[in-house]
Protein backbone atom coordinates (compact mmCIF):
# COMPACT_ATOMS: atom_id res chain seq x y z
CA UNK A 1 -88.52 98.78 -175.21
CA UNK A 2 -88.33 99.62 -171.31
CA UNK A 3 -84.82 99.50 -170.85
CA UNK A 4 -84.96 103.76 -170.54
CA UNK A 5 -87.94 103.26 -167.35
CA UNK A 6 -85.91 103.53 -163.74
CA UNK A 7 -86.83 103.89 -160.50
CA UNK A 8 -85.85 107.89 -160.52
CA UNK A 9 -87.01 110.32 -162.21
CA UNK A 10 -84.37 111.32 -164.13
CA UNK A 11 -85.79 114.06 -167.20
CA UNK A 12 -88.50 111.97 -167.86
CA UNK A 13 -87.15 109.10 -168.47
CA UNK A 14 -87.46 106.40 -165.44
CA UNK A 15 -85.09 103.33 -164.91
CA UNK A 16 -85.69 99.71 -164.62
CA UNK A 17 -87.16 97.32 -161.63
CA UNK A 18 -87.92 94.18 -160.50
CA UNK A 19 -89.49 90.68 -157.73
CA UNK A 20 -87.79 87.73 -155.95
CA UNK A 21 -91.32 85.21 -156.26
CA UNK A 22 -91.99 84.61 -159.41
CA UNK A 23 -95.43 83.64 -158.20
CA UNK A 24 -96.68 86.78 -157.04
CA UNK A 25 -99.66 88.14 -158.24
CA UNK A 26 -99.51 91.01 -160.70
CA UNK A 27 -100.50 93.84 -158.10
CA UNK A 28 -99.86 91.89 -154.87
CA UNK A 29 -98.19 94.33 -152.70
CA UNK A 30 -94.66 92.69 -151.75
CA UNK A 31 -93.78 93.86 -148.16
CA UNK A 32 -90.87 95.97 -148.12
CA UNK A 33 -87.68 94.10 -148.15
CA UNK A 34 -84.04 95.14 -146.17
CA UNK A 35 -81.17 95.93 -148.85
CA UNK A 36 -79.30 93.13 -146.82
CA UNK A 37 -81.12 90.90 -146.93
CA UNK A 38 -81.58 91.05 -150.95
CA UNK A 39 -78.34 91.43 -151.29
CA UNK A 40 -76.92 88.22 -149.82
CA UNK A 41 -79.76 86.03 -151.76
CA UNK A 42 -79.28 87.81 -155.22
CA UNK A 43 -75.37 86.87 -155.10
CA UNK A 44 -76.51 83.40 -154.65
CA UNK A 45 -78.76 83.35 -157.43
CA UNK A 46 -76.74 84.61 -159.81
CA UNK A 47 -73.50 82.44 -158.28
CA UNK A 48 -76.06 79.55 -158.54
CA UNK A 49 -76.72 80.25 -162.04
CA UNK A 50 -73.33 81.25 -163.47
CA UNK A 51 -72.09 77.53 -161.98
CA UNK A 52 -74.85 75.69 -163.29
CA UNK A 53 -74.90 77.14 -167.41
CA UNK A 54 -72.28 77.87 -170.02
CA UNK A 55 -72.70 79.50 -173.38
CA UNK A 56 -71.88 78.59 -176.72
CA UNK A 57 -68.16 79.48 -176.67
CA UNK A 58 -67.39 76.87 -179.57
CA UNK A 59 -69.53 78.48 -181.80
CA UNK A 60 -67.51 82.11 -181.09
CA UNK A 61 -64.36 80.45 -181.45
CA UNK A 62 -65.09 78.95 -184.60
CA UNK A 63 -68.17 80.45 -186.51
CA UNK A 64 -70.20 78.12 -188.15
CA UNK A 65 -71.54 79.34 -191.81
CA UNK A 66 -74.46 81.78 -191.49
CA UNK A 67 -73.34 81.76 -187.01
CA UNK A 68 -75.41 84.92 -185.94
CA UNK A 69 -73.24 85.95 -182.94
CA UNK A 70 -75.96 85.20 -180.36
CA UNK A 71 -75.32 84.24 -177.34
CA UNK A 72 -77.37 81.49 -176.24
CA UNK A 73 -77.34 79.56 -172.68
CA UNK A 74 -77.46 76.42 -171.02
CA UNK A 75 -77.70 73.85 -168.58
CA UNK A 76 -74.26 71.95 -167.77
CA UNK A 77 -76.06 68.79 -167.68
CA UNK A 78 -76.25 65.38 -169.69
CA UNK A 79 -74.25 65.74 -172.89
CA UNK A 80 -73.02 69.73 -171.44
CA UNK A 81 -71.75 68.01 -168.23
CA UNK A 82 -68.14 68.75 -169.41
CA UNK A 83 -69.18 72.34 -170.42
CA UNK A 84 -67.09 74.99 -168.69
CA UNK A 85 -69.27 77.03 -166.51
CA UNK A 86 -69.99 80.40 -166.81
CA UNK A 87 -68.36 81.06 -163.21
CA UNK A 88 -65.23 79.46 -164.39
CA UNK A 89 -64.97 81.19 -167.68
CA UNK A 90 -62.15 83.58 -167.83
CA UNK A 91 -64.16 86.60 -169.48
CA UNK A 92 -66.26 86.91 -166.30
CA UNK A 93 -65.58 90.11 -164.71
CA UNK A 94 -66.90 91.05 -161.32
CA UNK A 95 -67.54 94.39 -160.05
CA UNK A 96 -67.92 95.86 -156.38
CA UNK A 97 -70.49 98.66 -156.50
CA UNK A 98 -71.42 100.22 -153.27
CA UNK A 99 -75.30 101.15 -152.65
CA UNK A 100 -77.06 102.96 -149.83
CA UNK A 101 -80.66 102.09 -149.00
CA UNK A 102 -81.19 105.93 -149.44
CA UNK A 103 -80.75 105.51 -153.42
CA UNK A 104 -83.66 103.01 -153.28
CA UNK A 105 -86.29 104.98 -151.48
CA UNK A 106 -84.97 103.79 -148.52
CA UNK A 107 -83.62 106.02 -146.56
CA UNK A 108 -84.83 105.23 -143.41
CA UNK A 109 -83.00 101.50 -143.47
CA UNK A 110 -79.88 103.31 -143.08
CA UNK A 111 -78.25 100.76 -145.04
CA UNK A 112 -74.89 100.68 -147.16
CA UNK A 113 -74.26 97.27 -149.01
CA UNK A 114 -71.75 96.30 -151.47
CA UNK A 115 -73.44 94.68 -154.77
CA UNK A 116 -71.51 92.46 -156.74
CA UNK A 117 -71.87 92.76 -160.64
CA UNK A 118 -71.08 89.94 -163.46
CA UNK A 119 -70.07 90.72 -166.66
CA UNK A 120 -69.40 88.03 -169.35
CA UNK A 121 -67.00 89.79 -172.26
CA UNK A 122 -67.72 86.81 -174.51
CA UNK A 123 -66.14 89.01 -177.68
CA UNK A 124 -64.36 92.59 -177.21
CA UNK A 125 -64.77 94.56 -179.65
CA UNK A 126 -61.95 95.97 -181.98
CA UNK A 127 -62.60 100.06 -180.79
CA UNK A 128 -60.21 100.80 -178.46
CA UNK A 129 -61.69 102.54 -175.22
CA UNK A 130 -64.83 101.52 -173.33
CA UNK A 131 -68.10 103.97 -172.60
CA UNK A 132 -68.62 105.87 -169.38
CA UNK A 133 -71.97 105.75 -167.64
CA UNK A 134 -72.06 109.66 -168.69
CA UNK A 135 -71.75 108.57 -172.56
CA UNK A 136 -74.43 107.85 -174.86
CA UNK A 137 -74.36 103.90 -176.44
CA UNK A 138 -75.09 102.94 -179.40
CA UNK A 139 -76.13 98.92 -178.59
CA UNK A 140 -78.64 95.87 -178.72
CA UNK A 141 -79.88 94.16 -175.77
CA UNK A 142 -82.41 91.73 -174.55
CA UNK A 143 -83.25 91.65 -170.47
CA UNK A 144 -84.15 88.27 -169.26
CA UNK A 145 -84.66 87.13 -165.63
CA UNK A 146 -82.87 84.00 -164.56
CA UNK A 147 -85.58 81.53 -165.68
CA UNK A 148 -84.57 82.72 -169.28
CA UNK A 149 -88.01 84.76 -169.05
CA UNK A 150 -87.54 87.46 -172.06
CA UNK A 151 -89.35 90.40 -170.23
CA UNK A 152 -87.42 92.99 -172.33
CA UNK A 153 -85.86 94.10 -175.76
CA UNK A 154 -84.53 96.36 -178.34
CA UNK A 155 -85.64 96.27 -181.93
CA UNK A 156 -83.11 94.07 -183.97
CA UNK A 157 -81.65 97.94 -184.94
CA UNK A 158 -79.66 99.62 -182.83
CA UNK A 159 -80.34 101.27 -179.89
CA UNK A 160 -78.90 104.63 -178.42
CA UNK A 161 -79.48 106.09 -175.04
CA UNK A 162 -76.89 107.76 -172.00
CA UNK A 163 -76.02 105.16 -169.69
CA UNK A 164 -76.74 106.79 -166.89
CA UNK A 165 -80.99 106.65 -167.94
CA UNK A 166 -80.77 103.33 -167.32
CA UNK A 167 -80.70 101.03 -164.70
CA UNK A 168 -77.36 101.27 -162.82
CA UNK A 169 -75.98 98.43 -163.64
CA UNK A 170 -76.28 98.40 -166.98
CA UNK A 171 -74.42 101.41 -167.20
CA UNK A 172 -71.62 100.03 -164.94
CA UNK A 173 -71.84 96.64 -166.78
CA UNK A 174 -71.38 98.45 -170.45
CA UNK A 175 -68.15 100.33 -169.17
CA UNK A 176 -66.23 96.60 -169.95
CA UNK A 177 -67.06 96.26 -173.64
CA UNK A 178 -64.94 97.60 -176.26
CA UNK A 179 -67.61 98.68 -179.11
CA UNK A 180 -67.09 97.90 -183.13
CA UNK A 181 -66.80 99.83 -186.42
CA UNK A 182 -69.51 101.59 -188.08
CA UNK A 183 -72.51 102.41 -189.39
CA UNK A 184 -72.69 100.98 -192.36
CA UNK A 185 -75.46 101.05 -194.40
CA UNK A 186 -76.71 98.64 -196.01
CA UNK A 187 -78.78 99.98 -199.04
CA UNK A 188 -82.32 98.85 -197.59
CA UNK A 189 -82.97 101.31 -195.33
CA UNK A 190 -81.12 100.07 -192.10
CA UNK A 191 -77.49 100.21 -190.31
CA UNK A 192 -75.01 97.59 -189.04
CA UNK A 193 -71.74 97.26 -187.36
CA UNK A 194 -69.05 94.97 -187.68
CA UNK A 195 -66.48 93.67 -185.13
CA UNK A 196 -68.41 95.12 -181.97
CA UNK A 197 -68.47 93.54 -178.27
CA UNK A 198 -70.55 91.22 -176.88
CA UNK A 199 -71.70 89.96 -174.01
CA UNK A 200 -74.04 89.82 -170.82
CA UNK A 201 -74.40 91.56 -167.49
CA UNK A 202 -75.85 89.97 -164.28
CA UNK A 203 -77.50 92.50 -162.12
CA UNK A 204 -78.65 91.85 -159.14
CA UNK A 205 -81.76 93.70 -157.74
CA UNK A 206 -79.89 96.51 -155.99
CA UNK A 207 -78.63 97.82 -159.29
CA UNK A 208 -81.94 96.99 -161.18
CA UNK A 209 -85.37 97.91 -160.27
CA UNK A 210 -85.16 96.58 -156.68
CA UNK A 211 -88.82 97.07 -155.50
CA UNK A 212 -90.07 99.62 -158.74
CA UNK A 213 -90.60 97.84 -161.66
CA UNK A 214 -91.98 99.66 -163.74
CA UNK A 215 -92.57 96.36 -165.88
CA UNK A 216 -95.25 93.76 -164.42
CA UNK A 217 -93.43 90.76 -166.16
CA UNK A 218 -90.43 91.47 -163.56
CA UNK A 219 -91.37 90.51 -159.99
CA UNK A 220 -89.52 92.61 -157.27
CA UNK A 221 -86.43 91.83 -155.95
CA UNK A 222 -84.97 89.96 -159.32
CA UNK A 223 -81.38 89.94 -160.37
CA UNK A 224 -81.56 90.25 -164.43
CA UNK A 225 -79.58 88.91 -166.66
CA UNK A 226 -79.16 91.52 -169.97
CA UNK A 227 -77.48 90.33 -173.18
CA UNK A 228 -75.82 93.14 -175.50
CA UNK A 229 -74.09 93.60 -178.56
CA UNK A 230 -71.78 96.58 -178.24
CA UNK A 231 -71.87 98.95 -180.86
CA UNK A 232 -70.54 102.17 -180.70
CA UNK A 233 -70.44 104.86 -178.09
CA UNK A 234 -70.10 108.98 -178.37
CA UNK A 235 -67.23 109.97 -176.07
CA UNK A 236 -67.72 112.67 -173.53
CA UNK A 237 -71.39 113.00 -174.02
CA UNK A 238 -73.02 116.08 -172.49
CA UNK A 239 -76.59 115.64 -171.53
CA UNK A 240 -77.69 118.74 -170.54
CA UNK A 241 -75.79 121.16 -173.10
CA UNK A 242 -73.69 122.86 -170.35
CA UNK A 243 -70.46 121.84 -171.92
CA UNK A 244 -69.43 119.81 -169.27
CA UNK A 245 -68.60 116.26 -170.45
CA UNK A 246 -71.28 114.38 -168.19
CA UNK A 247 -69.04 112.10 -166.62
CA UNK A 248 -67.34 114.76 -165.17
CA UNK A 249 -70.20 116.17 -163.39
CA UNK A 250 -69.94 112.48 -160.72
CA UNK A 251 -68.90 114.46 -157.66
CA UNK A 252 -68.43 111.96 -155.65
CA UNK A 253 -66.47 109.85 -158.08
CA UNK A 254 -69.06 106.88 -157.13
CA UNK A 255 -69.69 106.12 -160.94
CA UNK A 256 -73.52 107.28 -160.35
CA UNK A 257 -74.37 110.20 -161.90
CA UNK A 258 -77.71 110.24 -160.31
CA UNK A 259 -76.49 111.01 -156.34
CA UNK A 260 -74.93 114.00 -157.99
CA UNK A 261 -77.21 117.14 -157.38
CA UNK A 262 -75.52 120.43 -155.84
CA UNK A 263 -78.98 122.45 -155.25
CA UNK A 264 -80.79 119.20 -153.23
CA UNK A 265 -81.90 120.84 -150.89
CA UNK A 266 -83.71 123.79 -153.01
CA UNK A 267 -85.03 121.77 -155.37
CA UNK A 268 -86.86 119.94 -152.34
CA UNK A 269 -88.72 123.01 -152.09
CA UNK A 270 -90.09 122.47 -155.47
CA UNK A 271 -90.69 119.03 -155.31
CA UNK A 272 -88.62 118.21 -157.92
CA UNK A 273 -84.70 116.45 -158.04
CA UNK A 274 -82.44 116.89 -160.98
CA UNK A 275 -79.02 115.62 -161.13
CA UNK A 276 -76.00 117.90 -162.31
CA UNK A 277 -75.80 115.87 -165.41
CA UNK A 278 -79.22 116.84 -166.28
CA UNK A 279 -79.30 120.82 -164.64
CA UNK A 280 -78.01 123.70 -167.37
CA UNK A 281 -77.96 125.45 -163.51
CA UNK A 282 -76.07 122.85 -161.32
CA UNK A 283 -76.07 125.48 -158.44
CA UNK A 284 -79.56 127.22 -159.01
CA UNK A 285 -77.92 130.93 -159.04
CA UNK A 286 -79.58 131.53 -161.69
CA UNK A 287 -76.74 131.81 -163.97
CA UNK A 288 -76.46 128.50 -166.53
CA UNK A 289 -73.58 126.64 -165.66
CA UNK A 290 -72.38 127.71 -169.27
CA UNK A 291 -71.35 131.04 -168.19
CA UNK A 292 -69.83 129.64 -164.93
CA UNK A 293 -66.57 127.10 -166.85
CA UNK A 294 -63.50 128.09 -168.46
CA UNK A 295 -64.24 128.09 -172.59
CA UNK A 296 -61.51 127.82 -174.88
CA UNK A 297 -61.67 130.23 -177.84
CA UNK A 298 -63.69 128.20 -180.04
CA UNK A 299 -66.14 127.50 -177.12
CA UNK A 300 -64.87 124.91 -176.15
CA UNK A 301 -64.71 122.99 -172.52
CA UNK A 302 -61.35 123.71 -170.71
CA UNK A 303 -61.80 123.52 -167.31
CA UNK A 304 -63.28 125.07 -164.07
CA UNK A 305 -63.70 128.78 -162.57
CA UNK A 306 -63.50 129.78 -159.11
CA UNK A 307 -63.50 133.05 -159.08
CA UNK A 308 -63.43 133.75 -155.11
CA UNK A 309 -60.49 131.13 -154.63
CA UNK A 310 -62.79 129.58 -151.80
CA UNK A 311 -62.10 125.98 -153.53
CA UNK A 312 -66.04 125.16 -154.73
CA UNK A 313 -66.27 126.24 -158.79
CA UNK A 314 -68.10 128.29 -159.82
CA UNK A 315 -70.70 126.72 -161.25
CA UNK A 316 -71.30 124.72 -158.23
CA UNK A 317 -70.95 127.66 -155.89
CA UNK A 318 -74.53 129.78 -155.49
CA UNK A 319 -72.79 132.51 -153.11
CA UNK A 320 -70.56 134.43 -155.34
């Protein structure tokens, strides 16, 4: 399972990566490629392939006995030539999600390029409300490229992890599926759900691994396709204990928790980056960023402190 491996470090865990040529040599050095240019032929690719397969909506709309909910794809072509394409299909949901070069290990492209994501909702689930990429997920996946290569997977059990420890647009992609009702246990040792979403996201390289996969079956540069079954999330997650829901802690209201770091520029110092989401001491006073909030009585998150009115909180302000 390498869905948790990313192209920051991000406590320990690293996110997800990936090639254009699918014949490249394992450890042929790709030269470095312009965001732009990836860009424009990943949103072709994936057009290219959401016009030219459909998936198995006749089976969702009327189960066959013993149907396993899988999504499966394929070619309109022959007998499929009257399938509806994926492109067409009104469950497709496209997403504009802004990247600069510097988020890549680029920074000296100087480049800012909106990605397009694709997500196919081919059954919401019953849960009202949909995951933030601060929450953790409860879910099942399997990461293909676009050659239906399976280069990744989660046991058939589920999954959990925060959505922000993963490759951005899975996170983003996950924010569109309503999840399903559960646990339930089923007497041999294991869990299910019942009623949860399900679907696929198609990510092009930008919001993948770009040129850092950390996985040698993806070549640089791909767009991936993931399939997921949506199973449950945990609202208002808080990843590093501060008692700050994590989603709150996106400054810049980008949805991308990992841009978000208040002490940057000490931490370079160190050698070391860690995110707000992930820092018990967002502003590196050296006093946690528990002590720094409003808590209700029970100890409970209420809101923000700024004690000298000068309109940064507290907790991101190191000159109290």
């Amino acid at each position: 399972m390498k869905l948790k491996n990313a192209y920051l470090l991000i406590a320990g865990l690293l996110i997800i990566s990936s090639c254009k040529n699918d014949d490249d040599a394992i450890g042929e050095v790709v030269p470095p490629r312009l965001l732009s240019e990836v860009t424009v032929e990943d949103d072709a690719e994936i057009i290219e392939f959401l016009k030219t397969h459909f998936y198995n909506k006749e089976e969702f709309d009327t189960p066959p006995e013993g149907f396993d909910y899988k999504i499966v794809f394929d070619t309109i072509a022959g007998d499929n030539s009257d399938k509806q394409s994926l492109f067409d299909s009104p469950n497709l949901i496209t997403q504009t999600i802004t990247v600069d070069s510097e988020d890549l290990g680029r920074a000296d492209d100087d480049e800012t390029i909106d990605q397009t994501l694709y997500t196919l909702v081919v059954r919401q689930g019953v849960v009202d409300g949909t995951p933030t990429i601060g929450d953790f997920s409860i879910l099942r996946y399997e990461g293909l490229l676009l050659d239906g290569t399976l280069f990744d997977a989660s046991v058939n059990q589920p999954i959990r992890f925060n959505l922000s420890s993963v490759v951005r647009g899975f996170g983003n992609g996950m924010k569109n599926f309503q999840t399903g009702t559960g646990p339930i246990e089923n007497g041999d040792g294991t869990i299910s759900y019942e009623d949860y979403g399900i679907g696929a996201i198609f990510i092009p390289a930008a919001l993948a691994y770009f040129d850092s996969s950390p996985n040698t079956d993806v070549p640089t540069y791909s767009p991936l396709i993931f399939k997921v079954d949506a199973f449950a999330y945990e609202p208002d997650s808080d990843l590093d204990g501060d008692l700050i829901p994590s989603i709150l802690e996106d400054l810049n209201g980008n949805g991308y928790l990992n841009d978000d770091n208040t002490n940057e520029e000490a931490e370079a110092d160190i050698r070391t980056y860690v995110a707000n989401y992930l820092d018990p001491d967002d502003d590196g006073d050296g006093i946690l960023t528990i002590d720094e909030i409003e808590l209700d009585a029970d100890g409970n998150f209420v809101g923000f402190l700024d004690t000298d009115g000068d309109g940064t909180p507290d907790h991101l302000d190191n000159d109290l």
